[in-house]
PDB file of N, CA and C in Angstrom:
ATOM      1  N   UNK A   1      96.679 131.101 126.823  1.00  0.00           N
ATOM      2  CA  UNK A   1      96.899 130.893 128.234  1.00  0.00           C
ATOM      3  C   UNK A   1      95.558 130.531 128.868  1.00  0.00           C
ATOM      4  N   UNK A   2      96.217 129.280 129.533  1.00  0.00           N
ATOM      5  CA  UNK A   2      94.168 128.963 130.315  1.00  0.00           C
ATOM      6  C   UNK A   2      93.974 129.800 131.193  1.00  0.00           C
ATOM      7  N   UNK A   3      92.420 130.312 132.205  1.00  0.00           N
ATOM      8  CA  UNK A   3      92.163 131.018 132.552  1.00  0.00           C
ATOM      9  C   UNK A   3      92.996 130.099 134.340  1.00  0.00           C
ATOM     10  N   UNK A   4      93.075 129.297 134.226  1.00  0.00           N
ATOM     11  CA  UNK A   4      93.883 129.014 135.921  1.00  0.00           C
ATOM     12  C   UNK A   4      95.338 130.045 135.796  1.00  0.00           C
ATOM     13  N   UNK A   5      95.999 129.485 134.668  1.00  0.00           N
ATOM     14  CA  UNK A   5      97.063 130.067 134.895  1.00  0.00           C
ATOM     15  C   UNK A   5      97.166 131.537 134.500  1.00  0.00           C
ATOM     16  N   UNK A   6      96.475 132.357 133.953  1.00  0.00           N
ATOM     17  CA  UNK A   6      96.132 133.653 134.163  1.00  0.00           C
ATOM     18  C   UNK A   6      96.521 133.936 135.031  1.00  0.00           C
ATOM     19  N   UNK A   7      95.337 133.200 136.294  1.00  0.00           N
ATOM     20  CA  UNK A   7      94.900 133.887 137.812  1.00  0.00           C
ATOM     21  C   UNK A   7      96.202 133.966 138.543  1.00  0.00           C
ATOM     22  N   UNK A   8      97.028 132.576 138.395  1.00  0.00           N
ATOM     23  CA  UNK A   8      98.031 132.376 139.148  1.00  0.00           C
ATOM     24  C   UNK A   8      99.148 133.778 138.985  1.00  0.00           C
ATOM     25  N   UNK A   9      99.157 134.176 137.803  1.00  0.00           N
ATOM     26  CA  UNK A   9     100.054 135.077 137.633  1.00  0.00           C
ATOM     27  C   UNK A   9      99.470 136.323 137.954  1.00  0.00           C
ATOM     28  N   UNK A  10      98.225 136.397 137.984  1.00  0.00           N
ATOM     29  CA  UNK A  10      97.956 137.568 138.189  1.00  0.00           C
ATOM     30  C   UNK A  10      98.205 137.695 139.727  1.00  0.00           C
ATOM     31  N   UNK A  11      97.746 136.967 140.313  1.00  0.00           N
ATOM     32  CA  UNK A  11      98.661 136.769 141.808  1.00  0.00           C
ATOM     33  C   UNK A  11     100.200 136.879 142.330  1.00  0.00           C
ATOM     34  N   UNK A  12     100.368 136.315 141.637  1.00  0.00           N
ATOM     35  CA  UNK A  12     102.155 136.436 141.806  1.00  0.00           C
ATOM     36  C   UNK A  12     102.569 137.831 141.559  1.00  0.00           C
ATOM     37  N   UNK A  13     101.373 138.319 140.342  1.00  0.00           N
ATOM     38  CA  UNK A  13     102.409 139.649 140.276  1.00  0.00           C
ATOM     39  C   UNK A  13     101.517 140.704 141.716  1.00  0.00           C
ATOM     40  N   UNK A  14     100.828 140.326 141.768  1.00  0.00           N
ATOM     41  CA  UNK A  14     100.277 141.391 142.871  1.00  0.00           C
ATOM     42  C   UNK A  14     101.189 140.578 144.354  1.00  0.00           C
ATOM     43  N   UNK A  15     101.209 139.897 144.264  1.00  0.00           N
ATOM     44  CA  UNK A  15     101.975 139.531 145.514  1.00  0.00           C
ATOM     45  C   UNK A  15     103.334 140.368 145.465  1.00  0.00           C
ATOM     46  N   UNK A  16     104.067 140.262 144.364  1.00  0.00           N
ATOM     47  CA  UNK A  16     105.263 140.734 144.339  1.00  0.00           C
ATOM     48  C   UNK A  16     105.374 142.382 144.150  1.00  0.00           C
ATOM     49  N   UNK A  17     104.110 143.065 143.829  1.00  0.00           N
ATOM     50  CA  UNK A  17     104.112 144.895 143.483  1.00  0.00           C
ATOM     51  C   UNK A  17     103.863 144.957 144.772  1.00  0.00           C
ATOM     52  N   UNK A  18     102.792 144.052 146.108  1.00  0.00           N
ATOM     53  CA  UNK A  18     102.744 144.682 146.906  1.00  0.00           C
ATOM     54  C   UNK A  18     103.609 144.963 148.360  1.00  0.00           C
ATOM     55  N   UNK A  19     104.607 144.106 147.948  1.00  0.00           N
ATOM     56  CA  UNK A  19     105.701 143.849 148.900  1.00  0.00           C
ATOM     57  C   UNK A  19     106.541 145.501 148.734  1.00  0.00           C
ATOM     58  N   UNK A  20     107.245 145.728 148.073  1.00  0.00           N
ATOM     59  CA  UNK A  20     107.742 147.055 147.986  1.00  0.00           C
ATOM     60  C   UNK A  20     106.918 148.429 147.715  1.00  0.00           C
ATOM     61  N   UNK A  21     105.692 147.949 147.589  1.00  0.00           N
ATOM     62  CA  UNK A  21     104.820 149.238 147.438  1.00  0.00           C
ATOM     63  C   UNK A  21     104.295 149.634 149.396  1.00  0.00           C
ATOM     64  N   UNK A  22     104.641 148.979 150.327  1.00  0.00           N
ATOM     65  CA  UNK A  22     103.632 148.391 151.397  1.00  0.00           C
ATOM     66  C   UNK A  22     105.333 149.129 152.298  1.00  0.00           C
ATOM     67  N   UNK A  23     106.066 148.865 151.788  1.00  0.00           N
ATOM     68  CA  UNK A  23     107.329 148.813 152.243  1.00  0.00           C
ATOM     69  C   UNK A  23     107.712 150.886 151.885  1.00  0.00           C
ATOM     70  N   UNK A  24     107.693 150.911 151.007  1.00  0.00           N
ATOM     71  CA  UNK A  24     108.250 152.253 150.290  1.00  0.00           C
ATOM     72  C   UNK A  24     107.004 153.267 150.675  1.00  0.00           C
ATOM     73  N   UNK A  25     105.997 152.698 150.983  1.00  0.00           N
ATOM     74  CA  UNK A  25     104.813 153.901 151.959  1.00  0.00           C
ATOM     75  C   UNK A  25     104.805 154.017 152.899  1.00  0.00           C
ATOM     76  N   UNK A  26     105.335 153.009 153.804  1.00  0.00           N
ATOM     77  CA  UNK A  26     105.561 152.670 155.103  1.00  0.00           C
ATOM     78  C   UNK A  26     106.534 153.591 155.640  1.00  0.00           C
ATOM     79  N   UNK A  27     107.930 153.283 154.667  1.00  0.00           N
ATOM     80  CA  UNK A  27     108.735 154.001 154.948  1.00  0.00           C
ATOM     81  C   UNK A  27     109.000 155.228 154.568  1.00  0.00           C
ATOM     82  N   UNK A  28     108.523 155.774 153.561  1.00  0.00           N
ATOM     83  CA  UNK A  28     108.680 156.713 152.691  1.00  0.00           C
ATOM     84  C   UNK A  28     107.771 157.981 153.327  1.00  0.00           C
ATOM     85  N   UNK A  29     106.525 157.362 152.716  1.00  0.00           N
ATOM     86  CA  UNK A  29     105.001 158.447 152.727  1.00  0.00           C
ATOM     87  C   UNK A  29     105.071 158.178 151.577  1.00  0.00           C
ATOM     88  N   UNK A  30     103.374 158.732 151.515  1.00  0.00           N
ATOM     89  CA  UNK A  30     103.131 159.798 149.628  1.00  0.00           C
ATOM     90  C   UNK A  30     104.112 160.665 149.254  1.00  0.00           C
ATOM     91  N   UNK A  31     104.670 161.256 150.417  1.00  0.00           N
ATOM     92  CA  UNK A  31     105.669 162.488 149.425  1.00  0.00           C
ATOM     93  C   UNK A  31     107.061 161.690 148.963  1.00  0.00           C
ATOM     94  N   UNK A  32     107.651 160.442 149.611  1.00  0.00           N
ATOM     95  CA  UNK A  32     108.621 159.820 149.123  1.00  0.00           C
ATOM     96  C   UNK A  32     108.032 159.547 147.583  1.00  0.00           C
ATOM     97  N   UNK A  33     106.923 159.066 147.192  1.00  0.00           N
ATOM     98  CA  UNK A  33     106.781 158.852 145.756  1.00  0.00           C
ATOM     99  C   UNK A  33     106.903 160.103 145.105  1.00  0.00           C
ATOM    100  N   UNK A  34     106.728 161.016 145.175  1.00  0.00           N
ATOM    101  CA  UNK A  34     106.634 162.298 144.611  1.00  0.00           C
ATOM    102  C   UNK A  34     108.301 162.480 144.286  1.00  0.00           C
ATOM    103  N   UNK A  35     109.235 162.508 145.442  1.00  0.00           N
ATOM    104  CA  UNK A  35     110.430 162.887 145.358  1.00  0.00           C
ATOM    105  C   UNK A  35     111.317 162.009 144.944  1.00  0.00           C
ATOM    106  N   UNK A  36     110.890 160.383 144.618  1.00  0.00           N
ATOM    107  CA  UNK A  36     111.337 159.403 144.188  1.00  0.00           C
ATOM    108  C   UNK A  36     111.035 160.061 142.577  1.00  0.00           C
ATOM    109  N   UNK A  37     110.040 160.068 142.122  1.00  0.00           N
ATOM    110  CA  UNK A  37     109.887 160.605 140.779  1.00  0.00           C
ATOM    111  C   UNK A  37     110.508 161.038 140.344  1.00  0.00           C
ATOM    112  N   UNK A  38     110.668 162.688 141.079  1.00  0.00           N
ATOM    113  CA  UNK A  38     111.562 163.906 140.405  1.00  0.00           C
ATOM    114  C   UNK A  38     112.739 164.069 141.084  1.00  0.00           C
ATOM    115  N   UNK A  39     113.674 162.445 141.421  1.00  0.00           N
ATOM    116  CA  UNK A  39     114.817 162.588 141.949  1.00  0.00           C
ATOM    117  C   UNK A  39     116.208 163.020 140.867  1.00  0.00           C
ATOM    118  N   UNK A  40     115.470 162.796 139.449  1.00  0.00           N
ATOM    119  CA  UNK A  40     116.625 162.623 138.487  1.00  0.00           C
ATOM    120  C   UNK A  40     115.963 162.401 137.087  1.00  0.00           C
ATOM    121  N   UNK A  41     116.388 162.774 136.360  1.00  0.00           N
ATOM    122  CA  UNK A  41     116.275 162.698 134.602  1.00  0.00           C
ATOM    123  C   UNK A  41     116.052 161.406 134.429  1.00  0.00           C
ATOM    124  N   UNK A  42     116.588 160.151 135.297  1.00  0.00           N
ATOM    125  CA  UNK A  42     116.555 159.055 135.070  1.00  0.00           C
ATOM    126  C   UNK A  42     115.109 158.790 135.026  1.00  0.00           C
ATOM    127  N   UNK A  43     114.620 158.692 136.729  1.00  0.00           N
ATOM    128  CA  UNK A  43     113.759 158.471 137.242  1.00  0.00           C
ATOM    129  C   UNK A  43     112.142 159.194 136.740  1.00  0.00           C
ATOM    130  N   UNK A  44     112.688 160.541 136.306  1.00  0.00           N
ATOM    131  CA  UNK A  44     111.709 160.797 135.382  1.00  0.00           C
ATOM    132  C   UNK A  44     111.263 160.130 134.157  1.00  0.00           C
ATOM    133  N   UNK A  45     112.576 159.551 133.581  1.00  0.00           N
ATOM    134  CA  UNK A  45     111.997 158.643 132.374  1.00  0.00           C
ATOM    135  C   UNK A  45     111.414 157.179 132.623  1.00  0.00           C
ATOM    136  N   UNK A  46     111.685 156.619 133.450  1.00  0.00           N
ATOM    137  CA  UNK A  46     110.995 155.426 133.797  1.00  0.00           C
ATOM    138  C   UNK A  46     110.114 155.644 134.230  1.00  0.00           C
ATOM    139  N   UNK A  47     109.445 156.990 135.052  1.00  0.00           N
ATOM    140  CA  UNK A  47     108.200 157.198 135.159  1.00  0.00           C
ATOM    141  C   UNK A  47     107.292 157.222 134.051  1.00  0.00           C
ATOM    142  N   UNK A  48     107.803 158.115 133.016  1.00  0.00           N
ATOM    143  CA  UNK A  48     107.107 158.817 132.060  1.00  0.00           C
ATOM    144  C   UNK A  48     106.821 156.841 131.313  1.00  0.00           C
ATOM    145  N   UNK A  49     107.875 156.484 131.126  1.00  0.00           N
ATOM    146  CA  UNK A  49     107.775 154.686 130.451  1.00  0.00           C
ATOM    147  C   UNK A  49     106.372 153.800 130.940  1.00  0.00           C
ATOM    148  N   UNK A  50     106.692 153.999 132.327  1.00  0.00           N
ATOM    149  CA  UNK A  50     105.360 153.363 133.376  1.00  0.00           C
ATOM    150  C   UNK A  50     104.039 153.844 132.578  1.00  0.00           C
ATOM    151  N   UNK A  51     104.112 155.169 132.920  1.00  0.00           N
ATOM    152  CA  UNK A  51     102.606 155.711 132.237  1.00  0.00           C
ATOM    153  C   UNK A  51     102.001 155.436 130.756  1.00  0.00           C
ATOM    154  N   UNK A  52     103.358 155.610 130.102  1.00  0.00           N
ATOM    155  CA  UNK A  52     103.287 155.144 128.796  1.00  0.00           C
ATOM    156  C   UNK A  52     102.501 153.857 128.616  1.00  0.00           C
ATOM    157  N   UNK A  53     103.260 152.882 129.784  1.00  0.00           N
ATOM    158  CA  UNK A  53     102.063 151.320 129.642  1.00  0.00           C
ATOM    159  C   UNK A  53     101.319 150.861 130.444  1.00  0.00           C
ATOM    160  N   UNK A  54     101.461 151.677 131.319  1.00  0.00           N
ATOM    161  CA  UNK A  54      99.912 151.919 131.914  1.00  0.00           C
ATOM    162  C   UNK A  54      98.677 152.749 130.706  1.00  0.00           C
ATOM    163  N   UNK A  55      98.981 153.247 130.409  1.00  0.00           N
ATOM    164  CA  UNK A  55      98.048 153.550 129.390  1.00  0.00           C
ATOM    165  C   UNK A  55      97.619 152.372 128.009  1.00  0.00           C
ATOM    166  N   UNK A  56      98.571 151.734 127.514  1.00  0.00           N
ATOM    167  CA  UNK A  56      98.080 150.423 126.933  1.00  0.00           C
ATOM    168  C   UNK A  56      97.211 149.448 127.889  1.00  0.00           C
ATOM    169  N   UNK A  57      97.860 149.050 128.894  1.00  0.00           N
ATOM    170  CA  UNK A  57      97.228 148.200 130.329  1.00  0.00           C
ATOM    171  C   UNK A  57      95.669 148.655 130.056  1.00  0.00           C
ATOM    172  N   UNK A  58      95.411 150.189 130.291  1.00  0.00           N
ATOM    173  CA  UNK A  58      94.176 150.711 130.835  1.00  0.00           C
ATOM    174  C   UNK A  58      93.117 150.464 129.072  1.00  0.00           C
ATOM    175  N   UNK A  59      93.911 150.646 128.046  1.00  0.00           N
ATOM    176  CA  UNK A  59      93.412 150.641 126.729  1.00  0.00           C
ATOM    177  C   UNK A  59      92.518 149.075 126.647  1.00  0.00           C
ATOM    178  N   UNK A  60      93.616 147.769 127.246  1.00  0.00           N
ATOM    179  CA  UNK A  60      93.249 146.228 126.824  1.00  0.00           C
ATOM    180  C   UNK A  60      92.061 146.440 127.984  1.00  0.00           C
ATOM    181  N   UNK A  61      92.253 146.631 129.113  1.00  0.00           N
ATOM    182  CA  UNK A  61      91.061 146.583 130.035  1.00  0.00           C
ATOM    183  C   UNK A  61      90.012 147.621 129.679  1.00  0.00           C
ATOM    184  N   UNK A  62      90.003 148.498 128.903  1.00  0.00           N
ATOM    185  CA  UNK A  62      88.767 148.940 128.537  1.00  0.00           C
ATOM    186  C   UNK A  62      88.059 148.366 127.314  1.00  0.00           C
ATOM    187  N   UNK A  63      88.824 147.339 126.322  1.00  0.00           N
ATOM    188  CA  UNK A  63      88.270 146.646 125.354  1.00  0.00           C
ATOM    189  C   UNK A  63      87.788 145.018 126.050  1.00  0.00           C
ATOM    190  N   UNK A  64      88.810 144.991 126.760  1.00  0.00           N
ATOM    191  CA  UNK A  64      88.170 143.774 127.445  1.00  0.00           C
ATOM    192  C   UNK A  64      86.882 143.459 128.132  1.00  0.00           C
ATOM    193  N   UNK A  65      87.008 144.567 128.769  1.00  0.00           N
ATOM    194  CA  UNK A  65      85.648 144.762 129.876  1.00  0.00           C
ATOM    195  C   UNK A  65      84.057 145.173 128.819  1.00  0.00           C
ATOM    196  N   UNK A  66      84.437 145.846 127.280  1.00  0.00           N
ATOM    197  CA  UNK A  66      83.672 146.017 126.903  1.00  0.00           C
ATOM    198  C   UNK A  66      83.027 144.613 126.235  1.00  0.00           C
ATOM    199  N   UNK A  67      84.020 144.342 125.977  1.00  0.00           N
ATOM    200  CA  UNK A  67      83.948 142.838 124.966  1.00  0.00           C
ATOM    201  C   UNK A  67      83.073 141.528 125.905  1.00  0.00           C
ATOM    202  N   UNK A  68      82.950 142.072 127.489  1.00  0.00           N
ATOM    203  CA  UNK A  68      82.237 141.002 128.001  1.00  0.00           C
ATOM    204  C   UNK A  68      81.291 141.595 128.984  1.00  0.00           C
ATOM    205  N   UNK A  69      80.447 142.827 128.308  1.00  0.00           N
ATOM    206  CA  UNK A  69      79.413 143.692 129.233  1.00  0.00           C
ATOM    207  C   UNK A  69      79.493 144.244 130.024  1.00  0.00           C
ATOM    208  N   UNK A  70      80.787 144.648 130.449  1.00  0.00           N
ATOM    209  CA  UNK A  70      81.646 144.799 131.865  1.00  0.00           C
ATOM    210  C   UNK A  70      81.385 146.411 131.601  1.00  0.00           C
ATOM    211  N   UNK A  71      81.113 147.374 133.184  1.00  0.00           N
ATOM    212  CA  UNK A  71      81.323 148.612 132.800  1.00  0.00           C
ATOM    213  C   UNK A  71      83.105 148.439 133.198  1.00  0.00           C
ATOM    214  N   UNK A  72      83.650 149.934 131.894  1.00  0.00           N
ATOM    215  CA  UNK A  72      85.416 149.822 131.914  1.00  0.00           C
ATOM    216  C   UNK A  72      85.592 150.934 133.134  1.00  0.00           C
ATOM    217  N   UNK A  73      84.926 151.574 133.147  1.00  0.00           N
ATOM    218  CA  UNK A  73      85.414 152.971 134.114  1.00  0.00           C
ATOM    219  C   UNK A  73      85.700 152.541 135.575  1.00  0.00           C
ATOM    220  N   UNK A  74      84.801 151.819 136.073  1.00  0.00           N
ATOM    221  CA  UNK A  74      85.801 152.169 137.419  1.00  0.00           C
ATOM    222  C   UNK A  74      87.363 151.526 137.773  1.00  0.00           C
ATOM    223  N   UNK A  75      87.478 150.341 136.305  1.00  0.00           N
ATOM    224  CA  UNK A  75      88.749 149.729 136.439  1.00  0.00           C
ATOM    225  C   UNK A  75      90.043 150.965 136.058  1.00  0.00           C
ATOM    226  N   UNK A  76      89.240 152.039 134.895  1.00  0.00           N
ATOM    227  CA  UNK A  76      90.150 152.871 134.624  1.00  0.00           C
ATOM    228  C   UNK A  76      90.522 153.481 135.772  1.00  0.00           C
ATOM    229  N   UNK A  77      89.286 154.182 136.378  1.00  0.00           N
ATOM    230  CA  UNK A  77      89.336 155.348 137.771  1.00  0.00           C
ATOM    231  C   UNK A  77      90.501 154.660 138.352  1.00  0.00           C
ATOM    232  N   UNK A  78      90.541 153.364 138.776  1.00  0.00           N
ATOM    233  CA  UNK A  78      90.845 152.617 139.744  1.00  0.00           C
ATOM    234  C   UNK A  78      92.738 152.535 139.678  1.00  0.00           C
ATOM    235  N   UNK A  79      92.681 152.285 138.264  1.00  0.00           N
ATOM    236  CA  UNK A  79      93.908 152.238 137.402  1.00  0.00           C
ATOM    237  C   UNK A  79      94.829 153.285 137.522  1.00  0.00           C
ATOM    238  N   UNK A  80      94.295 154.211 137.248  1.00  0.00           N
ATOM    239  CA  UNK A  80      95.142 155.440 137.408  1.00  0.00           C
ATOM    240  C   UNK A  80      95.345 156.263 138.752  1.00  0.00           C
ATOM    241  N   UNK A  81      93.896 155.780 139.184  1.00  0.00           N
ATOM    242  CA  UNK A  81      94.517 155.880 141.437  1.00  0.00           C
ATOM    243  C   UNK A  81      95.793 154.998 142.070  1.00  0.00           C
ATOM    244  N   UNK A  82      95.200 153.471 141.936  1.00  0.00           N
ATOM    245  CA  UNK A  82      96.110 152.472 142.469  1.00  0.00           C
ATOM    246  C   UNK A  82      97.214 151.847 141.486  1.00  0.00           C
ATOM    247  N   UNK A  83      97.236 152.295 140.263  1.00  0.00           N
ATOM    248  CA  UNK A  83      98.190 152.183 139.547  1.00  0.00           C
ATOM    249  C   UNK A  83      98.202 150.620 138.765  1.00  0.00           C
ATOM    250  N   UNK A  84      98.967 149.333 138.872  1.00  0.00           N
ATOM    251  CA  UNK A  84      98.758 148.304 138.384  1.00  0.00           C
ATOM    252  C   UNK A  84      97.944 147.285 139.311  1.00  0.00           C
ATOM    253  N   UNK A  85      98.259 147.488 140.481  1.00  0.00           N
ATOM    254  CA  UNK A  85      96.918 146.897 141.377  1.00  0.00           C
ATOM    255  C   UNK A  85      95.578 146.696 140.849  1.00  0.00           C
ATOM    256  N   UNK A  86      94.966 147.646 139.955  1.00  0.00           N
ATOM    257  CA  UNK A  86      93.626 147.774 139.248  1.00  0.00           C
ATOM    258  C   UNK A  86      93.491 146.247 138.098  1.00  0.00           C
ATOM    259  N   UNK A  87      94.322 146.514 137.134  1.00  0.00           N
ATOM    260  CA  UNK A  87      94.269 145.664 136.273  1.00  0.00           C
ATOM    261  C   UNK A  87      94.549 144.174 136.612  1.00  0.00           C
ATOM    262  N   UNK A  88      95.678 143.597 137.305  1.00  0.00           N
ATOM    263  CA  UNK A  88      95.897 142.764 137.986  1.00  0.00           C
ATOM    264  C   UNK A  88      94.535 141.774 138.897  1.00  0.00           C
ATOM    265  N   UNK A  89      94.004 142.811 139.763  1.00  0.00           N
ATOM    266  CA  UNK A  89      92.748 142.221 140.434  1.00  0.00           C
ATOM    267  C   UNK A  89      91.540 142.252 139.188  1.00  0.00           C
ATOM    268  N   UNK A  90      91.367 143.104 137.961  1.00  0.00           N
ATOM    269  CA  UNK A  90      90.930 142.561 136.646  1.00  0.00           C
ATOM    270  C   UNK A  90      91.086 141.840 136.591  1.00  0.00           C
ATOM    271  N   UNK A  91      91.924 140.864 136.599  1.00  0.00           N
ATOM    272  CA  UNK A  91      92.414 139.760 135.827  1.00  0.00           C
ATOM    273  C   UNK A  91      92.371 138.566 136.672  1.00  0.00           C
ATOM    274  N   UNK A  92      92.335 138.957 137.653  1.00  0.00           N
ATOM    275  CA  UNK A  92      91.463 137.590 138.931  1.00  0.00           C
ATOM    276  C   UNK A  92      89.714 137.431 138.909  1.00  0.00           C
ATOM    277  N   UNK A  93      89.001 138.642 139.185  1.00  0.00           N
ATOM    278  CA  UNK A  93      88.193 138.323 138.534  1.00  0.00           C
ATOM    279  C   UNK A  93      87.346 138.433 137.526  1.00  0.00           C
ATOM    280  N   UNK A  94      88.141 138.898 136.360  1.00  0.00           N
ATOM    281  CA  UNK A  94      87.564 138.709 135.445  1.00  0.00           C
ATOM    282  C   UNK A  94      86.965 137.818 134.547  1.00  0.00           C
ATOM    283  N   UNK A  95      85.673 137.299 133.681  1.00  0.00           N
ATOM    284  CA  UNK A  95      85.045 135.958 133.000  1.00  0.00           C
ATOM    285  C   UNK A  95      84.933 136.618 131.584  1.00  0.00           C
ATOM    286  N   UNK A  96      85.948 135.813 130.476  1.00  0.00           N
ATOM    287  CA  UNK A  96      85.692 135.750 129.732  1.00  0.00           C
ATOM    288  C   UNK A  96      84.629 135.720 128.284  1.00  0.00           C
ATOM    289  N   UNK A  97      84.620 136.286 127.807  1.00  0.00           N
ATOM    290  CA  UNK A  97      82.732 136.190 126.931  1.00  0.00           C
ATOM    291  C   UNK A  97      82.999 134.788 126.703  1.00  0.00           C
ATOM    292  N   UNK A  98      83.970 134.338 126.058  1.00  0.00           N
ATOM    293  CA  UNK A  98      83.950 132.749 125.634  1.00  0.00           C
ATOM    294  C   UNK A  98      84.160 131.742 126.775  1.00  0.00           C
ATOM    295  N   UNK A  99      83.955 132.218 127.875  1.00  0.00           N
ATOM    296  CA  UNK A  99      83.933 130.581 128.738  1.00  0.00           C
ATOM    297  C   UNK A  99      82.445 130.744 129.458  1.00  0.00           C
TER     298      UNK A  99
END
């Protein structure tokens, strides 16, 4: 994948997480996420799924960032505060070792 069309997607997807994230705080609060979580057995497992790849997500961005001198930590910190927002804006500006 060339690095334009990376960016583009990495946009699109932040355009599109931040529409219902902007929406569901607005309306919700912090404690709506909390009680959205532990509304149901369901909802617990798609949480627990999320984290599951958020934790790969946070794994490629800490090899990535190493692989091109980058410190990884505050993308992790960042990662596990703001959730996929972190990696996403990684990926806008991030520069490749090979270009």
């Amino acid at each position: 994948m060339n690095r334009s069309t990376e960016r583009a997607l990495a946009m699109i997807g932040l355009i599109i997480l931040s529409i219902p994230t902007a929406l569901a705080f607005t309306q919700n609060g912090l404690a709506g996420f909390v009680d959205g979580i532990t509304h149901s057995w369901a909802t617990i497992q798609i949480y627990i799924d999320l984290v599951i790849a958020m934790v790969f997500i946070v794994i490629w961005v800490w090899r990535d960032a190493k692989d091109s001198g980058r410190n990884p930590w505050p993308w992790i910190i960042a990662s596990f505060i703001v959730g996929s927002f972190a990696p996403l804006v990684y990926l806008l500006i991030r520069h490749p070792k090979d270009s």
